[in-house]
Each structure stands twice: as C-alpha cells, then as structure tokens.
PDB file of N, CA and C in Angstrom:
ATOM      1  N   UNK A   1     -16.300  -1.953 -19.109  1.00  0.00           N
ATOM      2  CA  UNK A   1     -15.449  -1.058 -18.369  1.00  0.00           C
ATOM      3  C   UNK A   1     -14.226  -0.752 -19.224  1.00  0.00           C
ATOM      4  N   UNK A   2     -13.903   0.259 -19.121  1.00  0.00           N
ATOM      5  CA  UNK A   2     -12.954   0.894 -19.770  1.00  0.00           C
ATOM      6  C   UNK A   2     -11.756   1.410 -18.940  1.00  0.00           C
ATOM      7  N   UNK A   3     -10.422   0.824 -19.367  1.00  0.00           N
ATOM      8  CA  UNK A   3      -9.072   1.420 -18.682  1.00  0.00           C
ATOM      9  C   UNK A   3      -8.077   1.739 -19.409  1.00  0.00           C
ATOM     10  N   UNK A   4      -7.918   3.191 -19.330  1.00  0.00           N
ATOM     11  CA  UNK A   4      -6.485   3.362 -20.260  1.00  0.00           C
ATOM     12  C   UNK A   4      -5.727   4.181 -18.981  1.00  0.00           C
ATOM     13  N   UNK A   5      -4.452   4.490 -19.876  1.00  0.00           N
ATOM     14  CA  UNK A   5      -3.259   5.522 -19.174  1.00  0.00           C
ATOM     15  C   UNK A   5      -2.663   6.334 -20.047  1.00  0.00           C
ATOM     16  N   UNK A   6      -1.986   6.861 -19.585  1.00  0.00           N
ATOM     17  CA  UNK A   6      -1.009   8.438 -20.228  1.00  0.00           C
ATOM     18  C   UNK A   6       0.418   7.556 -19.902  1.00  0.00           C
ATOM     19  N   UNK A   7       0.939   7.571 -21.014  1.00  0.00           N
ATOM     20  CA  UNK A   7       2.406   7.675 -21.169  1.00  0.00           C
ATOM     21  C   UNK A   7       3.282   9.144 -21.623  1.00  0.00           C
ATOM     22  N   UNK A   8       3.929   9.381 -20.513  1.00  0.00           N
ATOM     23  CA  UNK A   8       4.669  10.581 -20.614  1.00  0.00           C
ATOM     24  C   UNK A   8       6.461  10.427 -20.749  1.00  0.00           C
ATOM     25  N   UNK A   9       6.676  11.014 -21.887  1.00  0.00           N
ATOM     26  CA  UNK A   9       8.362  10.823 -21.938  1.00  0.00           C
ATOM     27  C   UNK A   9       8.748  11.835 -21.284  1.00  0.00           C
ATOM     28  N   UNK A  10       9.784  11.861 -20.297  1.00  0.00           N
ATOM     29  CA  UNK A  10      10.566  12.425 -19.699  1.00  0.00           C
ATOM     30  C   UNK A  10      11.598  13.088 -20.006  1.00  0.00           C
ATOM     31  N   UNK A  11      12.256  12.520 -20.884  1.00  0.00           N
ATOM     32  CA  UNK A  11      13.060  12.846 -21.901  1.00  0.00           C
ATOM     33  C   UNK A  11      14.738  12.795 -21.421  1.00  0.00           C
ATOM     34  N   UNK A  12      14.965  12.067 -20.565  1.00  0.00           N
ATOM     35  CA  UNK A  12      16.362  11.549 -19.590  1.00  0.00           C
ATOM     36  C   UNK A  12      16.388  10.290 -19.696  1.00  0.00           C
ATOM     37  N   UNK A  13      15.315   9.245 -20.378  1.00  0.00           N
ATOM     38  CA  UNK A  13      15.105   7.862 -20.053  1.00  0.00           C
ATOM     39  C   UNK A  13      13.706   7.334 -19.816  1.00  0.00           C
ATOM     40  N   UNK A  14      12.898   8.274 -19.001  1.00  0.00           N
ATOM     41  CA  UNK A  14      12.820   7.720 -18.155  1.00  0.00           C
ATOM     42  C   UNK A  14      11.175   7.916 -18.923  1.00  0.00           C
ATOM     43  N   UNK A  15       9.845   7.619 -18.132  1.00  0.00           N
ATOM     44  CA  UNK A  15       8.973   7.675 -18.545  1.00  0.00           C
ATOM     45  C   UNK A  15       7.611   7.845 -17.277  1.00  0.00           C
ATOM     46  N   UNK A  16       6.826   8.439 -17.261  1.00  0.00           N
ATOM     47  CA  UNK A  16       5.992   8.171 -16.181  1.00  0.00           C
ATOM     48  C   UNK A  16       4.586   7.730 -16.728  1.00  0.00           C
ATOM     49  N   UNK A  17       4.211   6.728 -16.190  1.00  0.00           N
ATOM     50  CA  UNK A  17       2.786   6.114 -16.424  1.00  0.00           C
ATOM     51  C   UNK A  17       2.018   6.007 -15.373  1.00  0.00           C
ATOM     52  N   UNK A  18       1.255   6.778 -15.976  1.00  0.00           N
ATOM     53  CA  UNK A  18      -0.065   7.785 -15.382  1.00  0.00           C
ATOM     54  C   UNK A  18      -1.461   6.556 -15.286  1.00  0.00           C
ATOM     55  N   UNK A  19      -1.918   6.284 -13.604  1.00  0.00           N
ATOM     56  CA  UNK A  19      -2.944   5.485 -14.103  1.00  0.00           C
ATOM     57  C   UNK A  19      -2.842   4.180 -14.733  1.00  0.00           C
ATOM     58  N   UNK A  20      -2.409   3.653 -15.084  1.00  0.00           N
ATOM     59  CA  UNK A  20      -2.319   2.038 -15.374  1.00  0.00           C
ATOM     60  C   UNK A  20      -2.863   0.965 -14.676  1.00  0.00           C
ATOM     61  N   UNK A  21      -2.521   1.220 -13.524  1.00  0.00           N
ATOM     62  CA  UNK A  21      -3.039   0.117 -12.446  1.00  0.00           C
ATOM     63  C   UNK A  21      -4.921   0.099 -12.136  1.00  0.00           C
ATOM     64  N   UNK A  22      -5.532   1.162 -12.868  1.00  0.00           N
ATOM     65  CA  UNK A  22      -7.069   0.691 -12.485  1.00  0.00           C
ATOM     66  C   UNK A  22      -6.936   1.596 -10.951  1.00  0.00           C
ATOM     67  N   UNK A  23      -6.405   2.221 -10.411  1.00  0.00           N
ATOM     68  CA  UNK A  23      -6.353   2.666  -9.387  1.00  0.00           C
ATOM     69  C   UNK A  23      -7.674   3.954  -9.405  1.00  0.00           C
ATOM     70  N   UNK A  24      -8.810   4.353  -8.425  1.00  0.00           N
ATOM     71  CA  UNK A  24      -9.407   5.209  -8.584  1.00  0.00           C
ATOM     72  C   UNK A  24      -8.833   7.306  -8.605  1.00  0.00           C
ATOM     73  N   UNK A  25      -7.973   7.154  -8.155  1.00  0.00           N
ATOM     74  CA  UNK A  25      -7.034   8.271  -8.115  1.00  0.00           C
ATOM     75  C   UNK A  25      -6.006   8.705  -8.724  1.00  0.00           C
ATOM     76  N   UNK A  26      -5.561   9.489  -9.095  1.00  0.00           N
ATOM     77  CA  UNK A  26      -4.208   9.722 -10.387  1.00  0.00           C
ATOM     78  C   UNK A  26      -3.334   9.859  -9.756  1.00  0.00           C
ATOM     79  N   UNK A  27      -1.852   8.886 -10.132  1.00  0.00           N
ATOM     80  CA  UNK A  27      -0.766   8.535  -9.459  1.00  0.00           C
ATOM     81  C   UNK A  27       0.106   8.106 -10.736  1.00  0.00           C
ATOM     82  N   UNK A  28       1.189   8.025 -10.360  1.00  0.00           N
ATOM     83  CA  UNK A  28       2.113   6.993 -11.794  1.00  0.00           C
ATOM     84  C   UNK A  28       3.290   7.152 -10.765  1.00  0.00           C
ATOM     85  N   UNK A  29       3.474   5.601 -11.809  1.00  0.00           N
ATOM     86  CA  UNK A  29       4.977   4.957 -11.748  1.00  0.00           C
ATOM     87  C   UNK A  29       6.386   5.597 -12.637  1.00  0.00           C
ATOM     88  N   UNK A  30       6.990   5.804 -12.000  1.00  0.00           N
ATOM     89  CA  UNK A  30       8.537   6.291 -13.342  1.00  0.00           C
ATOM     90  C   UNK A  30       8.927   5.407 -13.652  1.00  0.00           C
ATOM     91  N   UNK A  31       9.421   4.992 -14.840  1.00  0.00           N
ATOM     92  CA  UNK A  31       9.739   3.450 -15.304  1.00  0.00           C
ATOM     93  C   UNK A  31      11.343   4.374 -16.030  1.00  0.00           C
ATOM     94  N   UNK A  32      12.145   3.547 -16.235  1.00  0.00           N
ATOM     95  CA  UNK A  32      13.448   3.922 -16.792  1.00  0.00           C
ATOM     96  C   UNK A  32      13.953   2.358 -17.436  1.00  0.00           C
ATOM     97  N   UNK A  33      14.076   1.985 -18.432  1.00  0.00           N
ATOM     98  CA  UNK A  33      14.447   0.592 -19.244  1.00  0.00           C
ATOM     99  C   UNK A  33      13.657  -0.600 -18.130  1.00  0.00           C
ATOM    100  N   UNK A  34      12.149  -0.383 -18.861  1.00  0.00           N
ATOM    101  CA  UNK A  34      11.545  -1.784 -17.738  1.00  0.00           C
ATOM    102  C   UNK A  34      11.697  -1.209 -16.431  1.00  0.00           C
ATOM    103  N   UNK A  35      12.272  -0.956 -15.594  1.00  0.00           N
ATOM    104  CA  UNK A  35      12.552  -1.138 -14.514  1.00  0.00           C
ATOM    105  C   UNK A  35      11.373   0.062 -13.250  1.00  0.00           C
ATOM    106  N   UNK A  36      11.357   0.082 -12.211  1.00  0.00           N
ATOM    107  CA  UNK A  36      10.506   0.630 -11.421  1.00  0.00           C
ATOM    108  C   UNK A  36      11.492   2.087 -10.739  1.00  0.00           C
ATOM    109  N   UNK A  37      11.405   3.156 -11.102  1.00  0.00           N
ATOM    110  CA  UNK A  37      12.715   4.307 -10.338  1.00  0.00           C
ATOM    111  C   UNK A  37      12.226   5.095  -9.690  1.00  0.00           C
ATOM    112  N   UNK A  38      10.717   5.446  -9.807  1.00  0.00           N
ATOM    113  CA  UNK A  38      10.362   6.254  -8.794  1.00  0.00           C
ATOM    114  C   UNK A  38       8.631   5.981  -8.764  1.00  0.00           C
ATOM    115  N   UNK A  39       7.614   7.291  -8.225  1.00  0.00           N
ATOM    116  CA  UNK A  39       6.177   7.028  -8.260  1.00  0.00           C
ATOM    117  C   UNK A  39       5.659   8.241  -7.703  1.00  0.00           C
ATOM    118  N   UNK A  40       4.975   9.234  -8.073  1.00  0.00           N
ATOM    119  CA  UNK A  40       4.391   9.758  -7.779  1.00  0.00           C
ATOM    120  C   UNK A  40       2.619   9.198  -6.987  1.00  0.00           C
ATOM    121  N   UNK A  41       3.055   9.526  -5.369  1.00  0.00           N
ATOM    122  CA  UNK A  41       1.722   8.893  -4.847  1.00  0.00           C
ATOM    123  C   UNK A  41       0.185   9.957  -4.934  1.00  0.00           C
ATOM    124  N   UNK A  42      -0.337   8.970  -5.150  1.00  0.00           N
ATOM    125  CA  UNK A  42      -1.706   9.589  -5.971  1.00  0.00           C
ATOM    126  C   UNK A  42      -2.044  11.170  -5.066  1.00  0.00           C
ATOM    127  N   UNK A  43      -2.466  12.040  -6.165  1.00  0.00           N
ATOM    128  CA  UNK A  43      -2.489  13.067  -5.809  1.00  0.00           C
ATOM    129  C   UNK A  43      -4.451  13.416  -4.978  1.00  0.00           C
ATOM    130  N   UNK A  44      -4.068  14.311  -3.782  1.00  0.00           N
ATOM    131  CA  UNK A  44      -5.381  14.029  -2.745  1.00  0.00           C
ATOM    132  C   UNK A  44      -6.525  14.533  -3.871  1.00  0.00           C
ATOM    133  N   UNK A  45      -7.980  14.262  -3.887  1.00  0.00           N
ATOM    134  CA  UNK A  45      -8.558  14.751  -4.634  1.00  0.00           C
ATOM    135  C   UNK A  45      -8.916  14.689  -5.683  1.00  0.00           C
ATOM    136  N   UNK A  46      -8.033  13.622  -6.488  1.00  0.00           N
ATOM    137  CA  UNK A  46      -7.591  13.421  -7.975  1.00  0.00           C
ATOM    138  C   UNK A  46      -8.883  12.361  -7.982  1.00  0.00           C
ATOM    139  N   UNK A  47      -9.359  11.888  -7.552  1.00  0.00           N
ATOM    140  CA  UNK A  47     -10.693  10.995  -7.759  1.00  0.00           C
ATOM    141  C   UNK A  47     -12.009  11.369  -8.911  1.00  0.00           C
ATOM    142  N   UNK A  48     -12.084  13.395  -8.510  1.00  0.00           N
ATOM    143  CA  UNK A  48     -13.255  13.710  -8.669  1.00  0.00           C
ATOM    144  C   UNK A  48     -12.558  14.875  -9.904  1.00  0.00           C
ATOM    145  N   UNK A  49     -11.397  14.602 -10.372  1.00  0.00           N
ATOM    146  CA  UNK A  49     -10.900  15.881 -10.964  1.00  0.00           C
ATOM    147  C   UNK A  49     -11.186  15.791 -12.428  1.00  0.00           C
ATOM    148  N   UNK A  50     -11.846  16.822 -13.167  1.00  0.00           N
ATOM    149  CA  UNK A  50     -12.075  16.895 -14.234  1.00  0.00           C
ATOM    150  C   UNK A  50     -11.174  16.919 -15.329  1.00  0.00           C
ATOM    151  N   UNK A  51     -11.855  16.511 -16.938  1.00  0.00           N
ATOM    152  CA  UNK A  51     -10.140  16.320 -17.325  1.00  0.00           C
ATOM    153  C   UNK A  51      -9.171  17.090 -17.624  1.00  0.00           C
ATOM    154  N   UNK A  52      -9.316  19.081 -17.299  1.00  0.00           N
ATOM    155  CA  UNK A  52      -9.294  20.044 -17.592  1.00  0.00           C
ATOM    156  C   UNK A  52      -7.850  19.933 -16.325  1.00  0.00           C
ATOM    157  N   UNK A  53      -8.391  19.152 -15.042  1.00  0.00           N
ATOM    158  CA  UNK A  53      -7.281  19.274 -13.893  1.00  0.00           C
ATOM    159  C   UNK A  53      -6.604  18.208 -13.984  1.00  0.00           C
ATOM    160  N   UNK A  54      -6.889  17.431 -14.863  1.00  0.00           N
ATOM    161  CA  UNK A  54      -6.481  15.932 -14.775  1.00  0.00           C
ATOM    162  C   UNK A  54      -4.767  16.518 -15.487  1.00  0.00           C
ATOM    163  N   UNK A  55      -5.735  17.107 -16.814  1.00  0.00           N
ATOM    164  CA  UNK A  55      -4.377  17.824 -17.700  1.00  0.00           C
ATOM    165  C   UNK A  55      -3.291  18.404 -17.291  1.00  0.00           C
ATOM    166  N   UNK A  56      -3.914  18.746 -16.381  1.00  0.00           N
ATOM    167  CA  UNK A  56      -3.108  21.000 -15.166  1.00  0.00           C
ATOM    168  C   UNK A  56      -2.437  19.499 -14.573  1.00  0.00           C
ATOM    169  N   UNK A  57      -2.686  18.347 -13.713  1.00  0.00           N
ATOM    170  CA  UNK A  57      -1.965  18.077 -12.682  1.00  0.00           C
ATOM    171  C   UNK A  57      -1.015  16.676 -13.470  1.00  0.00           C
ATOM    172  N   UNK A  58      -1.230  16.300 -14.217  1.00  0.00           N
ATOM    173  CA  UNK A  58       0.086  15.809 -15.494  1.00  0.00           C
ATOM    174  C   UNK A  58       1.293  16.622 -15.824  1.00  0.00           C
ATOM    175  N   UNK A  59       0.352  18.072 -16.165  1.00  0.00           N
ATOM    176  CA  UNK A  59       1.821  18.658 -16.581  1.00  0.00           C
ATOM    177  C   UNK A  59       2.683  19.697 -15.597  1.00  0.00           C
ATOM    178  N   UNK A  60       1.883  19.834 -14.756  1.00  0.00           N
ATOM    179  CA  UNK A  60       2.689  20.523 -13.724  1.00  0.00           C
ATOM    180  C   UNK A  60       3.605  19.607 -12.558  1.00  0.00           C
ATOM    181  N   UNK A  61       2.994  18.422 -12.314  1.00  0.00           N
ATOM    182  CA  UNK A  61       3.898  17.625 -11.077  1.00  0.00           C
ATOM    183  C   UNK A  61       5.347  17.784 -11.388  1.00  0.00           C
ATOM    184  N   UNK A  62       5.873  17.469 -10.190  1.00  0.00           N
ATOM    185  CA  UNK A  62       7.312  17.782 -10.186  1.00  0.00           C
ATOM    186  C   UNK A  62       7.863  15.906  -9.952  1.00  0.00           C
ATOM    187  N   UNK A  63       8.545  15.387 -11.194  1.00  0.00           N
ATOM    188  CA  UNK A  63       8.696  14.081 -11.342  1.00  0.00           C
ATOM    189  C   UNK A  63       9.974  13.706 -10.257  1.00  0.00           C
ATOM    190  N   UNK A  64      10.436  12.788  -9.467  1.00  0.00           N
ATOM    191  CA  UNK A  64      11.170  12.567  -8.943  1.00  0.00           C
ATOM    192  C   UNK A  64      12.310  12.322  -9.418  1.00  0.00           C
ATOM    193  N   UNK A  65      13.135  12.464  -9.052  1.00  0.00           N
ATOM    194  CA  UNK A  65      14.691  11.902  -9.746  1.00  0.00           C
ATOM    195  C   UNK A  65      15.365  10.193  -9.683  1.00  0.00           C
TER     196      UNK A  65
END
C-alpha cells in the first residue's frame, strides 16, 4: 500500500497538507511553525475524483485564515 501527500506553501507561513492522514477523501490540515491553524474538511466527492480534479480542487480551494 502506498501513501503520500501534497505539501503546499502558502506563502504567509503557513502550509497546507493535503492527505497525510490515509484518510479516503481529500482534506488538509494548515500547519503554520509545527503547529495545527486551520483544516480544510474533506471535500464531498473527493473519494472518486480523478487526478485531473484532484489538481482543479488543490488549486482552487479557498485556504482559511
């Protein structure tokens, strides 16, 4: 079995990691120095999404503050 994630710089600090947890659905944590600051909860649908939407829904979410 195979598990990776997307690390995305934010570019304020902060970072969102995409997928890490083994979770079946695409979601991430915002991390800012170690720490836990926000989370995008897994998006509906994201189970069956190809990696074409996987891409579209990485770079379009709107990250929390």
């Amino acid at each position: 079995m195979f598990r990776f994630g997307v690390r995305i710089a934010l570019g304020d600090g902060r970072e969102a990691l995409w997928d890490v947890d083994g979770a079946a659905g695409l979601e991430a944590q915002i991390m800012q120095n170690g720490m836990l600051v926000g989370f995008v909860p897994e998006l509906p649908g994201s189970e069956s999404f190809s990696p074409e939407q996987i891409v579209e829904a990485i770079a379009t979410v709107t990250y929390p503050r």
